[in-house]
Protein backbone atom coordinates (compact mmCIF):
# COMPACT_ATOMS: atom_id res chain seq x y z
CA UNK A 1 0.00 0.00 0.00
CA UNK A 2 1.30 3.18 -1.05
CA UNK A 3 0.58 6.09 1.32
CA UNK A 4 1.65 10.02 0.12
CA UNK A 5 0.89 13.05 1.70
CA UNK A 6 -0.51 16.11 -0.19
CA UNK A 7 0.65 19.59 1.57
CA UNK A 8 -0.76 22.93 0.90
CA UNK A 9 0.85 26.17 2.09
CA UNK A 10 -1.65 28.52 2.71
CA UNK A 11 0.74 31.49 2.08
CA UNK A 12 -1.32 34.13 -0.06
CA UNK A 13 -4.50 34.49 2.80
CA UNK A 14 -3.79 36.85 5.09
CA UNK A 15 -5.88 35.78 8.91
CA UNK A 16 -9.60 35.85 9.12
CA UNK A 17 -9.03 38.07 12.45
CA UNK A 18 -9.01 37.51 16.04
CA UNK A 19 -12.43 35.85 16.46
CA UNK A 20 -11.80 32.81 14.00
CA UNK A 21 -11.67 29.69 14.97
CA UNK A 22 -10.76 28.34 11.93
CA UNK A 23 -7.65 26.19 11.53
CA UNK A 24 -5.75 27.79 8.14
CA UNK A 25 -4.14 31.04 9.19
CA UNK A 26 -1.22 32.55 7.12
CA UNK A 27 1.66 30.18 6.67
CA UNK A 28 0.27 27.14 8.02
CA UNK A 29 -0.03 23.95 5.71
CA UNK A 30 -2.50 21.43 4.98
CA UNK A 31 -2.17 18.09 4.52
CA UNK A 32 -4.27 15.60 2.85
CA UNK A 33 -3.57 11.24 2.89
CA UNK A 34 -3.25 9.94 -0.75
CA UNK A 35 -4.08 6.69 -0.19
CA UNK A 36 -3.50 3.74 -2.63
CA UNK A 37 -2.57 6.70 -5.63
CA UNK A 38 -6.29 7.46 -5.25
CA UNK A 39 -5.70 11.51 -6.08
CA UNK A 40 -9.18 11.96 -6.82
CA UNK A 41 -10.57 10.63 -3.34
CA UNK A 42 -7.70 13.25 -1.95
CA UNK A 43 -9.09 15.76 -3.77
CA UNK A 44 -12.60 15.23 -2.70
CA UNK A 45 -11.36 15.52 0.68
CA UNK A 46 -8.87 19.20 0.33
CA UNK A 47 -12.00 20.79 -1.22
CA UNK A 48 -14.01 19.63 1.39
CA UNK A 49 -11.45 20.78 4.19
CA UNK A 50 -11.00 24.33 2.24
CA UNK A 51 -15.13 24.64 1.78
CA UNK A 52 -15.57 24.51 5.55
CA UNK A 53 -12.93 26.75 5.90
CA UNK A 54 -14.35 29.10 3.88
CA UNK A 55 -11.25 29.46 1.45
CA UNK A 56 -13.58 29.79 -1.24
CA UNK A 57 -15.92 32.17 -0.14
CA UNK A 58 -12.44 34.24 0.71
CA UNK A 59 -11.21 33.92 -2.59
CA UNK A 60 -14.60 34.99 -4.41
CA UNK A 61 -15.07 38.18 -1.49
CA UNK A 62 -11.16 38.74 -2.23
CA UNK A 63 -11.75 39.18 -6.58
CA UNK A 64 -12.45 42.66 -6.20
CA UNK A 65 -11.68 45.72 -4.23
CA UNK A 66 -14.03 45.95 -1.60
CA UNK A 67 -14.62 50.07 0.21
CA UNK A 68 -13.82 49.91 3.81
CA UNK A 69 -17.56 51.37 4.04
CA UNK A 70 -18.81 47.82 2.34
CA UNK A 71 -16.45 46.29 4.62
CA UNK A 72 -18.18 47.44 7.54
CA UNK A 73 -21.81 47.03 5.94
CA UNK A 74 -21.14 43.10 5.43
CA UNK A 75 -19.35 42.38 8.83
CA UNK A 76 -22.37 44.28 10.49
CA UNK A 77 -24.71 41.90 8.30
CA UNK A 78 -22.61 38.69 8.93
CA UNK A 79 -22.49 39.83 12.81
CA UNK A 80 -26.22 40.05 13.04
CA UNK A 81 -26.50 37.05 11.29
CA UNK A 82 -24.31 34.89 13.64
CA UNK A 83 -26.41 36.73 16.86
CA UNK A 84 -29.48 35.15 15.16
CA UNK A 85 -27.75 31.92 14.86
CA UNK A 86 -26.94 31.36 18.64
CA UNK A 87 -29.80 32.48 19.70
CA UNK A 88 -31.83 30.28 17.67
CA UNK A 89 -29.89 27.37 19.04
CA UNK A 90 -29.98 28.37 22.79
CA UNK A 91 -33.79 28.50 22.16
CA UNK A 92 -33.71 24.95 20.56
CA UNK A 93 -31.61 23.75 23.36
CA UNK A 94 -33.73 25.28 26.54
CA UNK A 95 -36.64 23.98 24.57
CA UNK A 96 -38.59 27.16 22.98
CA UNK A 97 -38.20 26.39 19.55
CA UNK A 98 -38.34 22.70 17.94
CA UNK A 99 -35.63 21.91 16.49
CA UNK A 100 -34.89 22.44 13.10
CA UNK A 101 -35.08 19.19 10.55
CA UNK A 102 -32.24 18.02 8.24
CA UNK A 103 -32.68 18.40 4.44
CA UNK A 104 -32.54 15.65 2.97
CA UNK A 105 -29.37 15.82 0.07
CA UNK A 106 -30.20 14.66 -3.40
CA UNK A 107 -28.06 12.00 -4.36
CA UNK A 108 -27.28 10.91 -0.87
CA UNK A 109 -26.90 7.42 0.29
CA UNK A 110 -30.15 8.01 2.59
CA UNK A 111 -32.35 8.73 -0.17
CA UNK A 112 -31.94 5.64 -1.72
CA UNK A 113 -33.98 2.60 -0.73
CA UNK A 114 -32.22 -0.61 0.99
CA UNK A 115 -30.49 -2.48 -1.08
CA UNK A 116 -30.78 -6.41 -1.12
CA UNK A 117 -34.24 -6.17 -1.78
């Protein structure tokens, strides 16, 4: 079994800031298992890694210049938005609100029927 490791230097993003939790800050690296020269299963798995990140999203904000006055707009937005978040869940948790249900994926392995029928 052939095992390689896939590294990716994150050197172009500069930090998401002091509240980020995230694990890719500048400099910091990556790595992905290559298992049995199965690159495509890796690859699956770095875009998957870099979506929850929000690499993406950082690379599509990052195209153009954005004003320092839209700056502010969209963290106020994104702020508000996270407030609403938590305190949707802390009302799900005490028991206020039901909780929310899971869409179901298309495509997804619990969508399709049982096999062995």
């Amino acid at each position: 079994m052939a095992l390689f490791i896939v590294q990716l230097a994150l050197l172009s993003l500069p930090p998401h800031g002091p509240q980020s939790s995230t694990f890719l800050k500048e400099g910091s690296a990556l790595q992905v298992l290559v298992r049995d020269n199965n690159v495509d299963q890796a690859l699956r798995v770095l875009k998957k890694k870099l979506q929850r990140d929000g690499f993406f999203r950082d690379l599509k904000r990052k195209k153009f210049y954005e004003k320092p006055s839209e700056r502010r707009t969209r963290e106020r937005s994104e702020a508000v938005r996270r407030a609403r978040k938590s305190a949707r869940k802390l009302a799900q948790r005490e028991g206020l609100l039901p909780p929310t249900k899971r869409r179901a994926v298309a495509g997804s392995r619990r969508d399709a029927p049982p096999s062995g029928a």
